[in-house]
Protein backbone atom coordinates (compact mmCIF):
# COMPACT_ATOMS: atom_id res chain seq x y z
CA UNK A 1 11.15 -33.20 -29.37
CA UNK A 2 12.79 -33.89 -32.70
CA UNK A 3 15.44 -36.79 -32.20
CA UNK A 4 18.36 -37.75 -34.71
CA UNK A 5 20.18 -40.84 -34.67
CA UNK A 6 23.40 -41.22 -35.64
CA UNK A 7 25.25 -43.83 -37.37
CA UNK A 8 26.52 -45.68 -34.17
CA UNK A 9 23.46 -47.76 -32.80
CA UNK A 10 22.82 -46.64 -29.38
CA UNK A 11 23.65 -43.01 -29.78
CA UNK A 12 21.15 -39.70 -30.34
CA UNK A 13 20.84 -36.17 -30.03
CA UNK A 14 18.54 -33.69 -29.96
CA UNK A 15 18.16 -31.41 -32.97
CA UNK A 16 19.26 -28.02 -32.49
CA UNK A 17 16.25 -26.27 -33.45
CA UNK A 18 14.09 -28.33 -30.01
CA UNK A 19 13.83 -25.71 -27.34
CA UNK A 20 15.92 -26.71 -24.25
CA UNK A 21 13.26 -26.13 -20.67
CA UNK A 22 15.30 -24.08 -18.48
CA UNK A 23 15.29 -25.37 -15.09
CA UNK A 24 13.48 -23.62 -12.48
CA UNK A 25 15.40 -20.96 -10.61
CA UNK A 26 15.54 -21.56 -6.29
CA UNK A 27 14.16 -19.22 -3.91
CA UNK A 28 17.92 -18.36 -3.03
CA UNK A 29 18.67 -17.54 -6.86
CA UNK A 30 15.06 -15.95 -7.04
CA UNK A 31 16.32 -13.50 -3.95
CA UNK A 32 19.83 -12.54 -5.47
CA UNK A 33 18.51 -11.68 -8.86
CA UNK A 34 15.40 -9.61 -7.25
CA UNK A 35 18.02 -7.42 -5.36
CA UNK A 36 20.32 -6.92 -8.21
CA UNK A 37 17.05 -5.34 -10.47
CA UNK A 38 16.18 -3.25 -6.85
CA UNK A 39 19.93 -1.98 -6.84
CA UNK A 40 19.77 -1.15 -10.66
CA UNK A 41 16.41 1.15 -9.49
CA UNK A 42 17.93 3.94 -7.60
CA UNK A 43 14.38 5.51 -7.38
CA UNK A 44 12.80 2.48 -6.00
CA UNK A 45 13.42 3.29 -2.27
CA UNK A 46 10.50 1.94 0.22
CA UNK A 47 8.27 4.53 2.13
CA UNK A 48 6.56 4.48 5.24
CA UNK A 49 2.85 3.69 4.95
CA UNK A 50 1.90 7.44 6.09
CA UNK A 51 4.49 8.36 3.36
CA UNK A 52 2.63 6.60 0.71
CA UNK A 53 -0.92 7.60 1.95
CA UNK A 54 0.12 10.77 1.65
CA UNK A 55 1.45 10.68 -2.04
CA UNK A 56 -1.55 8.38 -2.86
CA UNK A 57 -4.42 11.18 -2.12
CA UNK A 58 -2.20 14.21 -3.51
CA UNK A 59 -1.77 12.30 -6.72
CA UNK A 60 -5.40 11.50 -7.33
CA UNK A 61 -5.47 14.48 -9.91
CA UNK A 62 -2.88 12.40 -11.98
CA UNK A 63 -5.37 9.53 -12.47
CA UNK A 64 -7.65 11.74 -15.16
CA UNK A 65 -5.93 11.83 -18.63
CA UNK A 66 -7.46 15.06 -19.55
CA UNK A 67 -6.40 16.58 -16.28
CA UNK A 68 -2.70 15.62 -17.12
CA UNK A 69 -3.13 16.55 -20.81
CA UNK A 70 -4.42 19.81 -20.20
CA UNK A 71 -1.61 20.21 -17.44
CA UNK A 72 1.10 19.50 -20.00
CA UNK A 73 -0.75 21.97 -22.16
CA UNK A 74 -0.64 24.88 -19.69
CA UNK A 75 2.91 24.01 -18.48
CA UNK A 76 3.79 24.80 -22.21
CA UNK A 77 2.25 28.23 -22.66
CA UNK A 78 4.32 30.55 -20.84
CA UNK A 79 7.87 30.13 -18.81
CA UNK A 80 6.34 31.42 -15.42
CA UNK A 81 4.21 28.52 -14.98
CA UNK A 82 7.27 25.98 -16.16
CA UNK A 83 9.37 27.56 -14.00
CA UNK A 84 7.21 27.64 -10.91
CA UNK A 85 6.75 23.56 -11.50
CA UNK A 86 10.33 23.00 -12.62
CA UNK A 87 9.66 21.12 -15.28
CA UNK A 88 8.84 22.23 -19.10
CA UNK A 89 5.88 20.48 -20.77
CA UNK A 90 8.26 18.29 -22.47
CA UNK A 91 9.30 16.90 -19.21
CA UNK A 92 6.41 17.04 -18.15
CA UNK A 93 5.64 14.80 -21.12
CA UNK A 94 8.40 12.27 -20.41
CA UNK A 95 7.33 12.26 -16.29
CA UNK A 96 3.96 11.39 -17.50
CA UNK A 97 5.24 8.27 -20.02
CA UNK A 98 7.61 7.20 -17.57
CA UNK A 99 4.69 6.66 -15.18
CA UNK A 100 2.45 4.88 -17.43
CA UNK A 101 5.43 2.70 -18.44
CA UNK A 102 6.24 1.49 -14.78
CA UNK A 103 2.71 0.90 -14.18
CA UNK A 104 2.94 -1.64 -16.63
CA UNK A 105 5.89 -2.95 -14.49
CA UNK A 106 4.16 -2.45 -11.06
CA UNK A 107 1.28 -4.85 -12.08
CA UNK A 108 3.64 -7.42 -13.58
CA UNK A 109 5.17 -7.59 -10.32
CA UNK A 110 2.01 -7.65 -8.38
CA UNK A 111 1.31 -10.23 -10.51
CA UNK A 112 4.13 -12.15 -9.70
CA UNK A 113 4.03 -12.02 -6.16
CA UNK A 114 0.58 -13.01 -6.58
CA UNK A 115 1.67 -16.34 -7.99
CA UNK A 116 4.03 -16.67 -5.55
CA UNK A 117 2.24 -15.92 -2.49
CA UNK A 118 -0.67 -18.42 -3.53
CA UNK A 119 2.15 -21.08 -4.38
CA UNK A 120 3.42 -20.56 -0.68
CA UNK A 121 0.16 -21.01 0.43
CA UNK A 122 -1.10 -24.52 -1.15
CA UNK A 123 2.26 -25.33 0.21
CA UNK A 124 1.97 -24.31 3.64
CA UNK A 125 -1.61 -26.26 3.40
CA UNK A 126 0.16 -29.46 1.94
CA UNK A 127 2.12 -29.14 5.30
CA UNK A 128 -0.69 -28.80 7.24
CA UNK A 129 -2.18 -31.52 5.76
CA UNK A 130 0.61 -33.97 6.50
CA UNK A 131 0.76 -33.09 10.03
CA UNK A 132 -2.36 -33.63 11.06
CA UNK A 133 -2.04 -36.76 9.12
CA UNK A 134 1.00 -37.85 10.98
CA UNK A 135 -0.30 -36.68 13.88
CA UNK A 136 -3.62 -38.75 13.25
CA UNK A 137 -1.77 -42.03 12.86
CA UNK A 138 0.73 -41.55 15.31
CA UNK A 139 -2.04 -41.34 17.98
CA UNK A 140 -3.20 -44.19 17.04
CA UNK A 141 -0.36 -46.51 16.95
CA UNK A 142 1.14 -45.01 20.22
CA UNK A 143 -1.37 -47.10 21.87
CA UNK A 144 0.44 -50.21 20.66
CA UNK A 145 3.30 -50.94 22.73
CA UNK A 146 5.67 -51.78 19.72
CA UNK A 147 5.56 -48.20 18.79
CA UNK A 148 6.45 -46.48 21.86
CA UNK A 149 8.87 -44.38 20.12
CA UNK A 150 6.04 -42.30 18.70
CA UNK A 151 4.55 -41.63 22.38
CA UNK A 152 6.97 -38.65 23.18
CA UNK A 153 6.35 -37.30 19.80
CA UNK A 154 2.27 -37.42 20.02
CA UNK A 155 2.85 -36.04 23.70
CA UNK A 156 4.87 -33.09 22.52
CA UNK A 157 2.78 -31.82 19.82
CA UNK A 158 -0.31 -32.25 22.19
CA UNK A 159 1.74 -30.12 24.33
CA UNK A 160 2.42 -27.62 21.88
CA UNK A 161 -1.34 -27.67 20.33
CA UNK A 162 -2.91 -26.83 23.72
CA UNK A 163 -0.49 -24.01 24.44
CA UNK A 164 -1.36 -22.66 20.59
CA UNK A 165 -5.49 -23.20 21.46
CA UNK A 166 -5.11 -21.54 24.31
CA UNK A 167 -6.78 -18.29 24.59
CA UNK A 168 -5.07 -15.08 26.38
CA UNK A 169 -7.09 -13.69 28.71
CA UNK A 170 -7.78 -9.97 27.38
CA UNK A 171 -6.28 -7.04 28.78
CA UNK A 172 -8.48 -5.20 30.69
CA UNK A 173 -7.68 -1.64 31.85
CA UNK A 174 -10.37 -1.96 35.00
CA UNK A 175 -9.35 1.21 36.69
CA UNK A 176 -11.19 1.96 39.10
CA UNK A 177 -13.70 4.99 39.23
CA UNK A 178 -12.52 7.53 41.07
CA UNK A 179 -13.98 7.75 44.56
CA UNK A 180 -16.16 11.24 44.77
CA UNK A 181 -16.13 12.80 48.00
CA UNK A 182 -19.36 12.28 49.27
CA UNK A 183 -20.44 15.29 51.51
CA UNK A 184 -23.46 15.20 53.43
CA UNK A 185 -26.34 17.44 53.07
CA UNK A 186 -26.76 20.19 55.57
CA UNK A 187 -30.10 20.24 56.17
């Protein structure tokens, strides 16, 4: 960082050419701007999973280039077959860019949520880390009569950690057999 002093002894400034850090954006601020890009892409509307599983294995065939080349080709030859897709080759053309273009968007984003998922998690570890650190030493000095104000703490979240290790009992659907009517032999 370049800094300039001025004539007066105790005063300086930064030059104007020293890049100014911009100061991290909140989750809240993160949120807002994230839904004003989602309202500003009117095609970006979520689908069901069986929606997407759907789309997914009927656009397989779009994955191979020279599938989608040659499609663009044949679009172009005669009117029937543009007018059956609804689409001339040149639009066909622009579809195709348009994908590859917010591919390059959708991994960006995957990216980012990447970062910020694995962010979340070290901090949901640092968490964990400091309870069971608090929780360590609080056991301890509850035995010490000065600190009885941690005993209903320690007591709580022993409470609460043997109703979280408990295990449900699993569901069983025992029904019984159904009784067959025995009939005797005639013999």
């Amino acid at each position: 960082m370049a800094i300039i002093k001025t004539n007066s002894p105790n005063t300086t400034t930064q030059a104007a050419d020293t890049p100014q850090q911009t100061p991290p954006l909140t989750p809240e601020a993160i949120v807002e701007q994230l839904r004003a890009i989602s309202d500003q892409i009117p095609e970006a509307t979520p689908m069901t999973t069986d929606q997407r599983t759907i789309l997914r294995n009927h656009g397989r065939t779009a994955k191979n280039g020279e599938i989608l080349q040659t499609t663009i080709s044949l679009v172009g030859t005669t009117d029937v077959i543009s007018n059956a897709v609804g689409q001339d080759a040149d639009g066909v053309r622009q579809l195709c860019d348009d994908w590859n273009r917010w591919a390059v968007v959708e991994d960006q984003v995957r990216a980012l949520m990447n970062g910020i998922s694995s962010a979340n998690l070290v901090r949901r570890q640092q968490l964990a880390a400091i309870a069971d650190t608090a929780y360590g030493i609080a056991q301890k000095l509850s035995r010490y009569p000065g600190h009885a104000a941690v005993v209903p703490h320690v007591t709580e979240i022993k409470r609460l950690k043997n109703l979280g290790g408990r295990k449900k009992a699993p569901k069983t659907s025992q029904t019984p057999a159904p009784e067959v009517p025995v009939t005797p032999k005639v013999g």
